[in-house]
C-alpha atoms as a PDB file:
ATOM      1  CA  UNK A   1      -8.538 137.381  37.343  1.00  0.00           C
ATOM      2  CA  UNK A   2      -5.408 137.671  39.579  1.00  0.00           C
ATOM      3  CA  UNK A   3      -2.131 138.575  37.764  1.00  0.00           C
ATOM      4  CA  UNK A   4       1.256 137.332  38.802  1.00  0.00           C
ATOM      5  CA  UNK A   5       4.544 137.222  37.793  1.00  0.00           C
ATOM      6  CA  UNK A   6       6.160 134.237  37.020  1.00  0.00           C
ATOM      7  CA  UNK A   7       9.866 134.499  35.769  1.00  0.00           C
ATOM      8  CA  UNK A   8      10.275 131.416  34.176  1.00  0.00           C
ATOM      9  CA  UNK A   9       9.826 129.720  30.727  1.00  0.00           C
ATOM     10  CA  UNK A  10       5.838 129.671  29.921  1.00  0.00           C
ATOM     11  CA  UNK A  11       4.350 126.908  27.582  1.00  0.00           C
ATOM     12  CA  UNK A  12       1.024 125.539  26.706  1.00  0.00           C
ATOM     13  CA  UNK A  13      -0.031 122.383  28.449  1.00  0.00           C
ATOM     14  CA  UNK A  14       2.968 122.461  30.963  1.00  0.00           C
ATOM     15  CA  UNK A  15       2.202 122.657  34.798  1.00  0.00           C
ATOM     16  CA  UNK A  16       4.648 125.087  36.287  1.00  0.00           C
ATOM     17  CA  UNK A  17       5.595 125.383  39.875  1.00  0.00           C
ATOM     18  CA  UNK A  18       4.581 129.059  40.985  1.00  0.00           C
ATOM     19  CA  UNK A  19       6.979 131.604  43.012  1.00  0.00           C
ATOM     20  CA  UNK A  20       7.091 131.209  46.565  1.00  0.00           C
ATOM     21  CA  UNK A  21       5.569 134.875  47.141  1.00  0.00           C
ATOM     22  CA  UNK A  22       3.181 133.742  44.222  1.00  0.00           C
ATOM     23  CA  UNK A  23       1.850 130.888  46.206  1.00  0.00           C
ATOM     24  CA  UNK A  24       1.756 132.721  49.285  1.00  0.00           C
ATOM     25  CA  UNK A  25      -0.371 135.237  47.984  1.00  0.00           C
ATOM     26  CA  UNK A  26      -2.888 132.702  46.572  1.00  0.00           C
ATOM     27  CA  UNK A  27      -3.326 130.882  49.623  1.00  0.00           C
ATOM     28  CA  UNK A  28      -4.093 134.607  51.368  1.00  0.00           C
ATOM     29  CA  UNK A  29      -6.417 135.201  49.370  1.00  0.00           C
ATOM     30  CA  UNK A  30      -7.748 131.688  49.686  1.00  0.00           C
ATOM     31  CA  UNK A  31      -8.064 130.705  46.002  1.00  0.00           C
ATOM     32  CA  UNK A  32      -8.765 126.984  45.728  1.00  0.00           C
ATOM     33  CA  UNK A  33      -7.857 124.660  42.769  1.00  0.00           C
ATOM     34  CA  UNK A  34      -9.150 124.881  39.200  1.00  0.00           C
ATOM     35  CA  UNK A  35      -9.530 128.634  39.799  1.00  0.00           C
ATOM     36  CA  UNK A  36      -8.002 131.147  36.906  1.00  0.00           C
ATOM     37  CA  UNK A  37      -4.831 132.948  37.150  1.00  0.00           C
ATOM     38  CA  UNK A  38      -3.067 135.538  34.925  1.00  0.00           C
ATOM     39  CA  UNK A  39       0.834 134.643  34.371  1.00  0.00           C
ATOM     40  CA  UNK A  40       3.548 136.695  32.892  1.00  0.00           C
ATOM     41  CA  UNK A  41       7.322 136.406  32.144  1.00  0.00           C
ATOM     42  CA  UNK A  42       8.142 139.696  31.207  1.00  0.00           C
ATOM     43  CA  UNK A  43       9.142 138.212  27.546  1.00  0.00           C
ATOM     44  CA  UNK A  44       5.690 139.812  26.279  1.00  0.00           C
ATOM     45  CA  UNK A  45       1.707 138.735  26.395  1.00  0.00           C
ATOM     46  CA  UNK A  46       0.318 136.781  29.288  1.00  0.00           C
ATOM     47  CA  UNK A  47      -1.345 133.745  30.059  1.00  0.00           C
ATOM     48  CA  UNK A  48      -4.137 131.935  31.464  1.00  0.00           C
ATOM     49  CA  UNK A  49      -3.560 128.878  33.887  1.00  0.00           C
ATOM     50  CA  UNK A  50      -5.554 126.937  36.105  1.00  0.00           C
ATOM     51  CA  UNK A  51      -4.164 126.251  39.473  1.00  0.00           C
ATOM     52  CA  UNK A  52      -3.869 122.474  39.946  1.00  0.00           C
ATOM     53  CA  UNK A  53      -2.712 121.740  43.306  1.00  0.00           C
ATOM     54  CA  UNK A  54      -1.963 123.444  46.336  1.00  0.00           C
ATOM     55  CA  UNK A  55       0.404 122.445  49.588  1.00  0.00           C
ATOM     56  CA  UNK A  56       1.238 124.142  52.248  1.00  0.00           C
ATOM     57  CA  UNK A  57       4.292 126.253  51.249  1.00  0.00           C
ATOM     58  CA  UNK A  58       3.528 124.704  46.982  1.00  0.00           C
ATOM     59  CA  UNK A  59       1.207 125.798  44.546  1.00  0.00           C
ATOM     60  CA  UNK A  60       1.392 124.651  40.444  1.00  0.00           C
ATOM     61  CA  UNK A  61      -0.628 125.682  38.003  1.00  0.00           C
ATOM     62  CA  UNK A  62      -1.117 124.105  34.378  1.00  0.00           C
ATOM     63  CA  UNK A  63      -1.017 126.578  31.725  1.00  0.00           C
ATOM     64  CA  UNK A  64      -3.933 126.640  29.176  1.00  0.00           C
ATOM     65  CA  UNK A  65      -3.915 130.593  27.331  1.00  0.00           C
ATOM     66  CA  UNK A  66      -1.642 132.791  25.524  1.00  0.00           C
ATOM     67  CA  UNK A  67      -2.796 135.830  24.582  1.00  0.00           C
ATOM     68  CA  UNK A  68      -0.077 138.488  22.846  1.00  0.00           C
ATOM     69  CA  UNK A  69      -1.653 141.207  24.620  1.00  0.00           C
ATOM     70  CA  UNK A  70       0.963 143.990  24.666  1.00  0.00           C
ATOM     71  CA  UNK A  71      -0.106 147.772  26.472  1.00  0.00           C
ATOM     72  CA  UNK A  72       3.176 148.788  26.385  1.00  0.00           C
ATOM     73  CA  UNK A  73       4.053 152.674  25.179  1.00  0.00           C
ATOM     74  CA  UNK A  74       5.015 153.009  21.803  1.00  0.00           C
ATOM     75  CA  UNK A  75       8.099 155.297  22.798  1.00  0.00           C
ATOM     76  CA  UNK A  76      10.476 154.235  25.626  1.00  0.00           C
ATOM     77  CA  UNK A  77      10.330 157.187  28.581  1.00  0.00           C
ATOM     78  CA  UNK A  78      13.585 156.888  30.899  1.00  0.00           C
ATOM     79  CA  UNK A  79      12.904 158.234  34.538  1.00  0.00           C
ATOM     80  CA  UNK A  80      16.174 159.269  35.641  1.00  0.00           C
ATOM     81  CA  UNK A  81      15.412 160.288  39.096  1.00  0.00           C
ATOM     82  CA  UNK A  82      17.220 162.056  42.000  1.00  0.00           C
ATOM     83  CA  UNK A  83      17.078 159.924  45.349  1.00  0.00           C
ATOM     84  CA  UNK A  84      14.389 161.690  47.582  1.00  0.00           C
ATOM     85  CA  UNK A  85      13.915 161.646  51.034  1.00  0.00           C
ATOM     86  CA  UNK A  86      12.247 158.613  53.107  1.00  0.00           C
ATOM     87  CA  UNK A  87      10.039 156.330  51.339  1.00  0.00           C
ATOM     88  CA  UNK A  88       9.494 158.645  48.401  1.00  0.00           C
ATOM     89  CA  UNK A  89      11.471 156.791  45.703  1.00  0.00           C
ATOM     90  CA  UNK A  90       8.663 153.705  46.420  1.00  0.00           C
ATOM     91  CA  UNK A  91       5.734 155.850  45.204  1.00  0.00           C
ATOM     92  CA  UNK A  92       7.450 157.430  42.607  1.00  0.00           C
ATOM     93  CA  UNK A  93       8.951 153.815  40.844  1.00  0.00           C
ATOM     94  CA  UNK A  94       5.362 152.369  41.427  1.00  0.00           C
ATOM     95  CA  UNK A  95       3.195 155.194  39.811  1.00  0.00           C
ATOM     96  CA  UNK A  96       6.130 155.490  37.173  1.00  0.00           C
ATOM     97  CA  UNK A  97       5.172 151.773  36.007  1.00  0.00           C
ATOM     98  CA  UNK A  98       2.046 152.148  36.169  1.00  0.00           C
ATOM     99  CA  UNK A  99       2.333 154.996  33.719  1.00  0.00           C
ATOM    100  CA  UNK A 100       4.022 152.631  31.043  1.00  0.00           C
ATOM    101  CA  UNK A 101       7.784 154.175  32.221  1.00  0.00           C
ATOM    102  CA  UNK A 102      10.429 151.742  30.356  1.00  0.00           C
ATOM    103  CA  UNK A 103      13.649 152.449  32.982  1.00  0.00           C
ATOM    104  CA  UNK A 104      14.042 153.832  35.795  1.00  0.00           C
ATOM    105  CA  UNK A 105      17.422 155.562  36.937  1.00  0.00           C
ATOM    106  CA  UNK A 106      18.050 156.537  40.230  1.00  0.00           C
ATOM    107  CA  UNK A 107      20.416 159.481  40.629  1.00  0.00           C
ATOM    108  CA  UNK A 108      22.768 160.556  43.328  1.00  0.00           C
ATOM    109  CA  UNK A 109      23.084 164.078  42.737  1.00  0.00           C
ATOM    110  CA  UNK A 110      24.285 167.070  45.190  1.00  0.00           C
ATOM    111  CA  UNK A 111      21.199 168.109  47.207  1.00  0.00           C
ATOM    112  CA  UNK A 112      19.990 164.421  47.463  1.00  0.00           C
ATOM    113  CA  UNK A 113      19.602 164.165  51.543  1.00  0.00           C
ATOM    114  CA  UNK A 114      20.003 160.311  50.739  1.00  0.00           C
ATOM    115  CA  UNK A 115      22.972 158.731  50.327  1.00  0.00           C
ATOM    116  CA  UNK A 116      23.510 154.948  49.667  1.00  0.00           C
ATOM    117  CA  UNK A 117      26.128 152.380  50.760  1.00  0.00           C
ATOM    118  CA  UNK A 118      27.365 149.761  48.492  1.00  0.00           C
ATOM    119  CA  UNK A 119      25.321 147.548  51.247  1.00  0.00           C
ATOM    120  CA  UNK A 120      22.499 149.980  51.282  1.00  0.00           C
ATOM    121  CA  UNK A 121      21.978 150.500  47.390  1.00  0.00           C
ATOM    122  CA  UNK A 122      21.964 146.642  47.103  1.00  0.00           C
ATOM    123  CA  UNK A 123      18.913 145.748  49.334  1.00  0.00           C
ATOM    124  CA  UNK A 124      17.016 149.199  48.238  1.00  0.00           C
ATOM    125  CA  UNK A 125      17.158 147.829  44.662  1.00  0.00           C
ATOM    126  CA  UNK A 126      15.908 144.385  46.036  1.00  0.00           C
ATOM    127  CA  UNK A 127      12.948 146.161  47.029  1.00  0.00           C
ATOM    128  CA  UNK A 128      12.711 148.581  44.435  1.00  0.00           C
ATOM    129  CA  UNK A 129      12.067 145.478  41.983  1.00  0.00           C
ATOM    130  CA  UNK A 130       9.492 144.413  43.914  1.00  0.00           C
ATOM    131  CA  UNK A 131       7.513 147.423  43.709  1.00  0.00           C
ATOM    132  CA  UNK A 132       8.397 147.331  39.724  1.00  0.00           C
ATOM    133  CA  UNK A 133       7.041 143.617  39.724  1.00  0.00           C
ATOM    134  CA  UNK A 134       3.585 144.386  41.902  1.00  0.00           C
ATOM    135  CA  UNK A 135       2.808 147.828  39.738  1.00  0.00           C
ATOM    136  CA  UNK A 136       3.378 145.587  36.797  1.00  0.00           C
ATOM    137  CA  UNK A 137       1.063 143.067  37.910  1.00  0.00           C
ATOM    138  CA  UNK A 138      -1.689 145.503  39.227  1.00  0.00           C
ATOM    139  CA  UNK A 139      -1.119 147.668  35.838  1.00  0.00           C
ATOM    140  CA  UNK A 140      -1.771 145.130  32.920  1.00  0.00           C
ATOM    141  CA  UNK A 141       2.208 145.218  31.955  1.00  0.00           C
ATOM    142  CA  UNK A 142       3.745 141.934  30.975  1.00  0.00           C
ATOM    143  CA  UNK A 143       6.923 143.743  30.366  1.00  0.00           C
ATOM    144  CA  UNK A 144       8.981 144.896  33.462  1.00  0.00           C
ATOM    145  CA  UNK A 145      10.649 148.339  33.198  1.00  0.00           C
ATOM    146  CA  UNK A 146      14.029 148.109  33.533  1.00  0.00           C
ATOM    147  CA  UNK A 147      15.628 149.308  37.151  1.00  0.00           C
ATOM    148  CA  UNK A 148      19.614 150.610  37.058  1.00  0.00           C
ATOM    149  CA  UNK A 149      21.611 150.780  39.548  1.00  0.00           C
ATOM    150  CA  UNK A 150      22.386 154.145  41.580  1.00  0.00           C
ATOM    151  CA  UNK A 151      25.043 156.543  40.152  1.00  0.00           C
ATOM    152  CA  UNK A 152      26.501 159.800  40.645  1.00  0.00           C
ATOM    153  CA  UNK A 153      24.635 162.457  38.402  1.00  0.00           C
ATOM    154  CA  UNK A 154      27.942 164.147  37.364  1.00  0.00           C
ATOM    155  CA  UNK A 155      28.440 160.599  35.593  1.00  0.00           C
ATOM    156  CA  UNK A 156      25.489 159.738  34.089  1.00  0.00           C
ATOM    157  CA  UNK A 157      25.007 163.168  32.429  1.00  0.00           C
ATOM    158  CA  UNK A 158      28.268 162.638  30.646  1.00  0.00           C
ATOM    159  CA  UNK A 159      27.413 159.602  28.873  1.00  0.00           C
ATOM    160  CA  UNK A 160      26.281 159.634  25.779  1.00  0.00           C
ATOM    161  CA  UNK A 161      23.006 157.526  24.102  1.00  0.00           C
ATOM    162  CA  UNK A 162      20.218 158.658  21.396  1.00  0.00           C
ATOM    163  CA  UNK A 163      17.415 159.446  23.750  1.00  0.00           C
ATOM    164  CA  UNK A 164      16.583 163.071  23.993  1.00  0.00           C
ATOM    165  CA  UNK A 165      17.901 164.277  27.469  1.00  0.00           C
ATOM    166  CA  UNK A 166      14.949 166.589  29.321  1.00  0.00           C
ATOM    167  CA  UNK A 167      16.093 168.301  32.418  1.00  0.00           C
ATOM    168  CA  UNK A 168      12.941 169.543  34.250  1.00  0.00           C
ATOM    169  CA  UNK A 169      13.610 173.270  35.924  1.00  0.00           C
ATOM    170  CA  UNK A 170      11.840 176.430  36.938  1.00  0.00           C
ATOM    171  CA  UNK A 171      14.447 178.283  35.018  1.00  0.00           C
ATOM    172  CA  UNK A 172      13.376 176.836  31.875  1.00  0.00           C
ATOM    173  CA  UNK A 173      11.298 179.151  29.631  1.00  0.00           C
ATOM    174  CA  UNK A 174       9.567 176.509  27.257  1.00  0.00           C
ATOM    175  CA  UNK A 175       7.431 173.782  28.514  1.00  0.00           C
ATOM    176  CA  UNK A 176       7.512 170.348  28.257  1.00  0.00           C
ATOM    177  CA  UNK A 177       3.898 170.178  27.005  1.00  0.00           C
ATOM    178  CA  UNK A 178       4.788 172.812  24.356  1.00  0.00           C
ATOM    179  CA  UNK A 179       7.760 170.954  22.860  1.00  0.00           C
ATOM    180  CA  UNK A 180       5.726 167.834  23.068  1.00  0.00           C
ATOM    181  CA  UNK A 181       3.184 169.484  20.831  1.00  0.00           C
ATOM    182  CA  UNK A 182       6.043 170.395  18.209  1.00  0.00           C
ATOM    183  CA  UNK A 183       7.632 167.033  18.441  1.00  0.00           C
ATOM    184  CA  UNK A 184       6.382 163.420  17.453  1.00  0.00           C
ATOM    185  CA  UNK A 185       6.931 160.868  20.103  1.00  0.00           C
ATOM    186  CA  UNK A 186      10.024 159.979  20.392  1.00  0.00           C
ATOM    187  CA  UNK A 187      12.090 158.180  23.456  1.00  0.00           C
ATOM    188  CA  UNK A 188      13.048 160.675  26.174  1.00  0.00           C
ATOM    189  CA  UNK A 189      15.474 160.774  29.554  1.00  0.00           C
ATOM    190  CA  UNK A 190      13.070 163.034  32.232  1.00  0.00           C
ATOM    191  CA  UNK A 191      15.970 164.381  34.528  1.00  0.00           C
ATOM    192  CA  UNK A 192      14.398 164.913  38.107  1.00  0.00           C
ATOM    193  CA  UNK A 193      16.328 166.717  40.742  1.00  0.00           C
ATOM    194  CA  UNK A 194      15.784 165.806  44.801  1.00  0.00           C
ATOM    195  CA  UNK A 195      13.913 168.058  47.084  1.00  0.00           C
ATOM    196  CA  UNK A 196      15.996 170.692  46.892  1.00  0.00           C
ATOM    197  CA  UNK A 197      16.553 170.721  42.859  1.00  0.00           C
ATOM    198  CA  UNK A 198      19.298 170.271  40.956  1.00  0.00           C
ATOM    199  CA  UNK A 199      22.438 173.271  41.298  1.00  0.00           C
ATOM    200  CA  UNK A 200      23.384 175.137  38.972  1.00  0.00           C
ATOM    201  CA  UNK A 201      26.576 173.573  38.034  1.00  0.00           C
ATOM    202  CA  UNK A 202      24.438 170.360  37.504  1.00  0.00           C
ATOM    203  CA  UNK A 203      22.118 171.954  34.934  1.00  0.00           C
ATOM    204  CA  UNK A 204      24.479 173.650  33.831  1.00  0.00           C
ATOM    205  CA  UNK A 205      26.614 170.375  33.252  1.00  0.00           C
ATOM    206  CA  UNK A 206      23.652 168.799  31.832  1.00  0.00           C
ATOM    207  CA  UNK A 207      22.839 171.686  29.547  1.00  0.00           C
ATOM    208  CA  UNK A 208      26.506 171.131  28.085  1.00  0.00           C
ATOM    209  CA  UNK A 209      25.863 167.897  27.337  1.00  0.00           C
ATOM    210  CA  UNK A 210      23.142 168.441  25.079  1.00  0.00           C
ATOM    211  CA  UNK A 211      19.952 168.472  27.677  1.00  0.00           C
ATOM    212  CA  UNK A 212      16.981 170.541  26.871  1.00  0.00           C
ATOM    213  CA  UNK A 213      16.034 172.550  29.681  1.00  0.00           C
ATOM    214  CA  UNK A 214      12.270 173.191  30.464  1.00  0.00           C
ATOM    215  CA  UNK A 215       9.272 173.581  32.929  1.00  0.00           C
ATOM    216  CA  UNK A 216       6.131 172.210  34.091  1.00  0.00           C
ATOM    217  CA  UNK A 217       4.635 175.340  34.255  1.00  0.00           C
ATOM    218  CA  UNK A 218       4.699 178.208  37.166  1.00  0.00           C
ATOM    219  CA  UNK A 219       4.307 176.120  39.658  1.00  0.00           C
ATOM    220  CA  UNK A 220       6.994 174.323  41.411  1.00  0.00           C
ATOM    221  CA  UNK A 221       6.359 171.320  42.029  1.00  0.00           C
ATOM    222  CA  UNK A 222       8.022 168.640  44.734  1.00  0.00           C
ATOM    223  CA  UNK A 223      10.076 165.963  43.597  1.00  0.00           C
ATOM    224  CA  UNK A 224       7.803 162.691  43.721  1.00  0.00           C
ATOM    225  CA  UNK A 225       5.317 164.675  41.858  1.00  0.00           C
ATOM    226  CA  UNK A 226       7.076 166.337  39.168  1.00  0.00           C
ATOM    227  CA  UNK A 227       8.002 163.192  37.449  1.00  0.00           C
ATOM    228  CA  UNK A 228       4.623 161.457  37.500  1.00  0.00           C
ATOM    229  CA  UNK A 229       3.541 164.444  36.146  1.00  0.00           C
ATOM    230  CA  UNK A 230       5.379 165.004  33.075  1.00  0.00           C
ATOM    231  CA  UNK A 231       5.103 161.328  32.268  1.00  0.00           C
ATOM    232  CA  UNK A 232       1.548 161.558  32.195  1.00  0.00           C
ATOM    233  CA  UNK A 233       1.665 165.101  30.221  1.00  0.00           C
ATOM    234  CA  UNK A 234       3.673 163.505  27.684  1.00  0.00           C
ATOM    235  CA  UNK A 235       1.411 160.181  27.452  1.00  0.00           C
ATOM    236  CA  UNK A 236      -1.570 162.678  27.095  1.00  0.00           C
ATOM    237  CA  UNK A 237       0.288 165.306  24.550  1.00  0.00           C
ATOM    238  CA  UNK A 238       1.745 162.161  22.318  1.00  0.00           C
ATOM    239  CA  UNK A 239      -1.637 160.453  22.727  1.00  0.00           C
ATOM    240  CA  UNK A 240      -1.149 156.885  24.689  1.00  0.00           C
ATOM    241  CA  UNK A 241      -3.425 158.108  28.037  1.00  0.00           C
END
């Protein structure tokens, strides 16, 4: 059954009038009316509607299911990444969601070859959510992960919160599979540098402020992999793969 997002209130018995992207997409796909759909908020569990008419550029469905299905992570995994290269940062937000990530930061940090206008930054988050809202909807999510705006690494590593900061480096001598084993699941900041890593002032910046510094083995791995994989190392080590 097709999945959509729908961000609007969500009642039984109430015919809603779907998003216009929404009602594109069901006329491509030439669904007719009385056929089942999937709708989410984001507010948690899904439901089941039946399309009741369709127009030209207008499609409403009446809702008739709610089902409190949650497949969210029971720990909340921040990806705080460093702005790669190209179209990069697309892969790596929609294989994030799809791996149950809860936000996603993007970083600006000194080797990033990208750098972002006010202007810029505004439309690339535009389509960033997008990507968050269709890996969502192919995924099974009915909760969106949360999407922050661009900053400058030097400032987010300063501030201060409860998650457990983990900078990922090849200087790092533990790693992050063997601390997972020794620790229950907990929430967690992954802290991934750009193509060309993080400098040394950054770790070491990040190091002062309390970030545990470790590997993902001997291999060195690029930037829109190394974050996809220690999300899914720590989903398999803390047991929600």
């Amino acid at each position: 059954m097709p999945r959509f997002y729908c961000p609007q209130a969500l009642a039984l018995g109430t015919i809603v009038t779907l998003p216009d992207h929404v009602a594109h997409h069901i006329q491509v796909i030439r669904m007719a009316t009385g056929d089942r759909i999937t709708l989410f908020n984001g507010e948690g569990g899904q439901y089941t509607a039946t399309i009741s008419t369709i127009e030209k550029k207008r499609v409403t469905a009446e809702v008739k299911l709610f089902e409190p299905l949650e497949v969210e992570l029971p720990y909340a995994i921040t990806l705080a990444q460093a702005l790669p290269e190209a179209s990069k940062m697309d892969w790596i937000i929609e294989k994030a969601v799809e791996l149950g990530v809860y936000a996603i930061q993007p970083l600006a940090s000194q080797r990033c070859v990208v750098r972002l206008s006010a202007e810029r930054a505004t439309k690339k988050l535009q389509h960033w959510q997008g990507i968050v809202v269709a890996a969502s909807e192919q995924s099974g999510r009915n909760r969106l992960a949360t999407l922050a705006e661009p900053v400058d690494f030097n400032q987010w590593a300063q501030q201060q919160d409860l998650h457990v900061r983990i900078m990922l480096s090849p200087r790092a001598e533990q790693s992050l599979s063997d601390w997972a084993r020794h620790h229950p699941p907990q929430s967690v900041a992954l802290m991934i540098g750009p193509e060309g890593g993080f400098t040394d002032k950054e770790e070491n910046l990040a190091i002062a402020q309390g970030a545990l510094m470790l590997s993902m083995g001997p291999r060195v791995l690029r930037t829109e992999t190394a974050g996809i994989a220690a999300l899914a190392a720590l989903n398999a080590v803390w047991g929600a793969m």
